[in-house]
Structures are given as structure tokens and as C-alpha cells.
Protein backbone atom coordinates (compact mmCIF):
# COMPACT_ATOMS: atom_id res chain seq x y z
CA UNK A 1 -28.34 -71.54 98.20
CA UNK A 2 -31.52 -69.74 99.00
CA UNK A 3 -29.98 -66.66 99.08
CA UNK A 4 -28.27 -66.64 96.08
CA UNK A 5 -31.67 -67.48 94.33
CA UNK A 6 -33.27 -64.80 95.63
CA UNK A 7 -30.91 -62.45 94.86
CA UNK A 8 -30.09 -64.00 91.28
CA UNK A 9 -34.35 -63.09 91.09
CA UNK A 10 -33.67 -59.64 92.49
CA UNK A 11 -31.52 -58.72 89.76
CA UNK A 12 -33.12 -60.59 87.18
CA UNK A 13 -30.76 -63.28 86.35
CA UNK A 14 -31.38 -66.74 86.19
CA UNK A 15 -29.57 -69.66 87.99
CA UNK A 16 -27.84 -73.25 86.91
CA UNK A 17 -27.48 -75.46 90.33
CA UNK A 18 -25.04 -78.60 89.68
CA UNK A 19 -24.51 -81.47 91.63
CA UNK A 20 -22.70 -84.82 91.74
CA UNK A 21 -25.50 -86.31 93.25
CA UNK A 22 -29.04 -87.08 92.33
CA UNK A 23 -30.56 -87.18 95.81
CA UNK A 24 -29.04 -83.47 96.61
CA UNK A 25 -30.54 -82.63 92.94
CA UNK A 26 -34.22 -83.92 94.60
CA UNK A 27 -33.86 -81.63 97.63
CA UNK A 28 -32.58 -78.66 95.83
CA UNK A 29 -35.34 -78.61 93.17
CA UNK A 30 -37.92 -79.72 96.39
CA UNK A 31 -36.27 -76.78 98.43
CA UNK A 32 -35.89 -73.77 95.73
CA UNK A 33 -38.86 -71.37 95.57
CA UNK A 34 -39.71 -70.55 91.96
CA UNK A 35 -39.87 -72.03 89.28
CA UNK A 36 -37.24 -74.44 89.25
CA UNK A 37 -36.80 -77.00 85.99
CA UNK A 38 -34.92 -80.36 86.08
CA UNK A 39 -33.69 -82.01 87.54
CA UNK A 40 -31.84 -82.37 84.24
CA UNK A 41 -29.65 -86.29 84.83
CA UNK A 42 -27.46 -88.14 82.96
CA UNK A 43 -29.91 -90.62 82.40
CA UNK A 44 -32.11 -88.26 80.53
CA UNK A 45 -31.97 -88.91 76.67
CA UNK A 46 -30.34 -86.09 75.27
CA UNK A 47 -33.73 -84.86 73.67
CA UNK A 48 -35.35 -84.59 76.91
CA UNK A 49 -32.71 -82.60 77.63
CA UNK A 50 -32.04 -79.86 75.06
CA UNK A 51 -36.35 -79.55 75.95
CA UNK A 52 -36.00 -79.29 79.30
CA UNK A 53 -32.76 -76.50 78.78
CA UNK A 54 -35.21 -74.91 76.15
CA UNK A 55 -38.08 -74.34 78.39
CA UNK A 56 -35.84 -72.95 81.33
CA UNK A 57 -34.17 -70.60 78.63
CA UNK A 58 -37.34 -69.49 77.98
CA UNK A 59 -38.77 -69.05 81.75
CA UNK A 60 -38.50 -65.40 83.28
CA UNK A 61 -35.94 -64.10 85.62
CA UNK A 62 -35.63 -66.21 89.08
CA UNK A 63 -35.85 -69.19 87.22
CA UNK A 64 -33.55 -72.47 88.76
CA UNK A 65 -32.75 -75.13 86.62
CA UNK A 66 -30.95 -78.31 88.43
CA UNK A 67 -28.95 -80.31 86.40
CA UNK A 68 -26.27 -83.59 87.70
CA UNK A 69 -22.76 -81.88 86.76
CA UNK A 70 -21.74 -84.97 84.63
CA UNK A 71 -25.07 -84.57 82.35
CA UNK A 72 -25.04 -82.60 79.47
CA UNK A 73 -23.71 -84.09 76.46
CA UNK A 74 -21.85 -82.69 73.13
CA UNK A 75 -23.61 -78.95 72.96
CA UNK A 76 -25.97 -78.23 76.03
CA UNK A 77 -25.83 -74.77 76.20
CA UNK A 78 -27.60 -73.19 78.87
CA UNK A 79 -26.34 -69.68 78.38
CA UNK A 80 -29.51 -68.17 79.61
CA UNK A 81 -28.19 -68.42 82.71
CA UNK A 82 -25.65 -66.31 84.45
CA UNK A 83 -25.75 -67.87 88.11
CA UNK A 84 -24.01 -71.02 88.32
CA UNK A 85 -23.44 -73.23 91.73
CA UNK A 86 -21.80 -76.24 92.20
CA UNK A 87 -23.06 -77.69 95.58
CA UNK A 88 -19.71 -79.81 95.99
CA UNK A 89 -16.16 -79.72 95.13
CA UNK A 90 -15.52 -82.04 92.37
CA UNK A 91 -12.52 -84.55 92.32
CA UNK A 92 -11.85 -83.52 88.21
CA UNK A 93 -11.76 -79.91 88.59
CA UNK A 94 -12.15 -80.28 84.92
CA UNK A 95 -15.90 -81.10 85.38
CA UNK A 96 -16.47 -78.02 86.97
CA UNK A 97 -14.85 -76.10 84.31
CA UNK A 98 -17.28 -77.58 81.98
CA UNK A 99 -20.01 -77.21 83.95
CA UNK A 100 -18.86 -73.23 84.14
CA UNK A 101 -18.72 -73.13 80.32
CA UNK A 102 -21.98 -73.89 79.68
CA UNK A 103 -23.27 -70.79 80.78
CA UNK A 104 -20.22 -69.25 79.32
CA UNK A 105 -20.89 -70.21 75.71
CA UNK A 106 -21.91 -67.95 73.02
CA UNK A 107 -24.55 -65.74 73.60
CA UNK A 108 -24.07 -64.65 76.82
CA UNK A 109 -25.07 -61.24 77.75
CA UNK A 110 -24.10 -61.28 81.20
CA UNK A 111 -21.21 -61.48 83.71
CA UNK A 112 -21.41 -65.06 85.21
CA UNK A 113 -21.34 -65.55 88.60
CA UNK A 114 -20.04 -68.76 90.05
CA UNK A 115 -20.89 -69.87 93.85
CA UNK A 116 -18.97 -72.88 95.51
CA UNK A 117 -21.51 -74.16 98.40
CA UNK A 118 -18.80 -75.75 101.12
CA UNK A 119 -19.60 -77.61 104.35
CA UNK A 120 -17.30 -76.89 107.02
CA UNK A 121 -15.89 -79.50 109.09
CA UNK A 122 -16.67 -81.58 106.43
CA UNK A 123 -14.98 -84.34 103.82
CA UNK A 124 -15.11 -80.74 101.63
CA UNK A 125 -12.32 -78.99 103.07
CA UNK A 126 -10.18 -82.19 102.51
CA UNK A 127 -10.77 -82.66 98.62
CA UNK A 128 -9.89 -79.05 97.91
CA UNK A 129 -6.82 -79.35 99.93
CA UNK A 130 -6.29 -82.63 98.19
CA UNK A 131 -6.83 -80.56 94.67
CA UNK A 132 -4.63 -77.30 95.98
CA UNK A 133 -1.93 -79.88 96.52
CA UNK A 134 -2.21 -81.50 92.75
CA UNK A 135 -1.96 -78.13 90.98
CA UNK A 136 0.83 -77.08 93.10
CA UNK A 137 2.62 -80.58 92.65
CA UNK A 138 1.41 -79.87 88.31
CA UNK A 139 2.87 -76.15 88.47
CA UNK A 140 5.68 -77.20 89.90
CA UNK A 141 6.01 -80.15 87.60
CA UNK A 142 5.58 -77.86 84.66
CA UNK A 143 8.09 -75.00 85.33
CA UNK A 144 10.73 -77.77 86.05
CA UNK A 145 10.15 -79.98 82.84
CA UNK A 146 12.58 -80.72 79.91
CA UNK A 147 10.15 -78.73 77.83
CA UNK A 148 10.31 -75.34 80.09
CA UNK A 149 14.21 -75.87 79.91
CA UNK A 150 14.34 -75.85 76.33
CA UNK A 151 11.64 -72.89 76.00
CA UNK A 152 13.50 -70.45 77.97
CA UNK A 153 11.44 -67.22 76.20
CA UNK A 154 8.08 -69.57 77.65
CA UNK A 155 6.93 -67.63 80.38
CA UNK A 156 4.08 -67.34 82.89
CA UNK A 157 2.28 -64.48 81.65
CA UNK A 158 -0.91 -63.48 83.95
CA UNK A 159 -4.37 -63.09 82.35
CA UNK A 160 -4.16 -59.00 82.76
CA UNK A 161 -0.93 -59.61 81.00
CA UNK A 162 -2.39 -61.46 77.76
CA UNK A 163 -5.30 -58.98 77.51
CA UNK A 164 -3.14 -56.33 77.16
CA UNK A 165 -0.52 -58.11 74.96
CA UNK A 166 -3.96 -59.16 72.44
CA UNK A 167 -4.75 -55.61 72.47
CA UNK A 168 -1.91 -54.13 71.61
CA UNK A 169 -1.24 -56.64 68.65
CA UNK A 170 -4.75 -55.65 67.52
CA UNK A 171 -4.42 -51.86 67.55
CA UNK A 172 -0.60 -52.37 65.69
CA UNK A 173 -2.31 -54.53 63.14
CA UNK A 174 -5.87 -52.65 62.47
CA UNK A 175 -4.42 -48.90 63.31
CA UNK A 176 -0.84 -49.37 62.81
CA UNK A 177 -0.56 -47.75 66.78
CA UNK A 178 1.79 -49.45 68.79
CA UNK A 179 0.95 -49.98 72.47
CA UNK A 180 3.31 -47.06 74.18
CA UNK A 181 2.90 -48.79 78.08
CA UNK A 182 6.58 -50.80 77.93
């Protein structure tokens, strides 16, 4: 975690550190050199908050700001940031997708980088088996529904694949160019 900090200050970004729990929060923010803000809990009143995500946004590069991954509330925005790590795997990998998107939000300037601190030998390793098993089981689940049946045009289409499907809608509609690349 150090060394991402330090680095994140090397290149002049600023960092988000999320955890489950508050006593990890207490030694992060004790641990991190810098100026570190938070740590930012759900216990905070919202207020508090948006002040506390104001004054980090506001710090120079280096800055940390700790924050409990289930805090935040209906539009906390900390896109000043463009480090985010999550110190534990979390059991709704949907809360770490929202933690991710607060950095990811509007006004963004920069790439975001995302760091996944894991212990080995640890209780770690078993929850993201347990989650790799769950999406495989949903996947799976998914291609073999009565929906997918009945949708046989609905494909997987890869992320690459959508990009370039967008773009070549957009330059047919603005420039009347189809895309050539069949």
C-alpha cells in the first residue's frame, strides 16, 4: 500500500483507499505518509462527508483519502482521484464496482488505476474463489436460459467488439462512412 502511494505521489495522482473495516481504515490513515483525509465512515452525516471529499479534492498530488467502502451515499464523487485500492475482496462484488465508479464519474481527467491488496494464505484467496465460482455458475446460468434460447441473434460481444461496433454506427450516421473492417 505504501508503494502505491508513493508512486501515485511520483506521478502526481491522488489516491482513494477503501475498506470494509473501520479498524484497517485507523491503521491505514495512521500508516500512510502524506496527507491523508478521512477516514470518511458510514456513520459520518453525509455533510461531513461531501466536506471532507471537498477538502481532499482540493489537496495537492500524493494526497490519500480513506473512506469505509459501504460509505458514500447518493452522489459522492471523488473523481479527483485516479488511484483506487480496495484492501479486501468484497463478498458483493457489486460494492466494489461502486466503489470503482466514484472515481470514475464525470470529470475525470485521468486513467484510473485500481489495486486489489490480497493476503496470501489467507481467508482472501477463498472468497475470490468463492466469487470466480458464482460468476461462472451466473454465465453459465445466463447462456443456458429460456431468454438466450429465444434471443438466438443475442450474443456475447467483447468490450473491443462494442467500441468498434459504437464507432462505426457513429461515423455511418455523422459522415455517412461505413466501417470497411467486416
Amino acid at each position: 500500500l505504501l508503494e502505491i502511494v508513493d508512486e501515485a505521489e511520483s506521478n502526481g495522482r491522488k489516491v482513494i483507499v477503501f475498506s470494509y473495516f473501520r479498524e484497517v481504515l485507523n491503521e491505514v490513515a495512521r500508516l500512510l505518509r502524506g496527507e491523508v483525509f478521512g477516514p470518511l465512515t458510514g456513520s459520518m452525516p453525509a455533510r461531513d462527508r461531501q466536506t471532507l471529499v471537498d477538502k481532499f479534492a482540493s489537496a495537492g498530488h500524493g494526497a490519500a483519502l480513506v473512506a469505509q467502502i459501504t460509505a458514500g451515499g447518493v452522489g459522492l464523487n471523488i473523481q479527483s482521484a485516479s488511484v483506487v485500492v480496495i484492501c479486501e475482496p468484497q463478498l458483493k462484488p457489486t460494492m466494489e464496482a461502486q466503489a470503482i465508479a466514484r472515481a470514475h464519474r464525470m470529470g475525470q481527467t485521468n486513467t484510473v488505476q485500481v489495486h486489489r491488496l490480497l493476503s496470501e494464505n489467507s481467508v482472501d484467496e477463498r472468497i475470490r474463489e468463492i466469487l470466480a465460482d458464482k460468476k461462472q455458475l451466473f454465465d453459465e446460468f445466463a447462456r443456458d436460459s429460456v431468454i438466450a434460447e429465444q434471443a438466438p441473434d443475442a450474443v456475447d460481444v467483447t468490450d473491443a467488439e462494442l467500441a468498434r461496433l459504437v464507432v462505426a454506427a457513429e461515423r455511418e450516421r455523422l459522415f455517412g462512412q461505413a466501417d470497411t473492417k467486416d
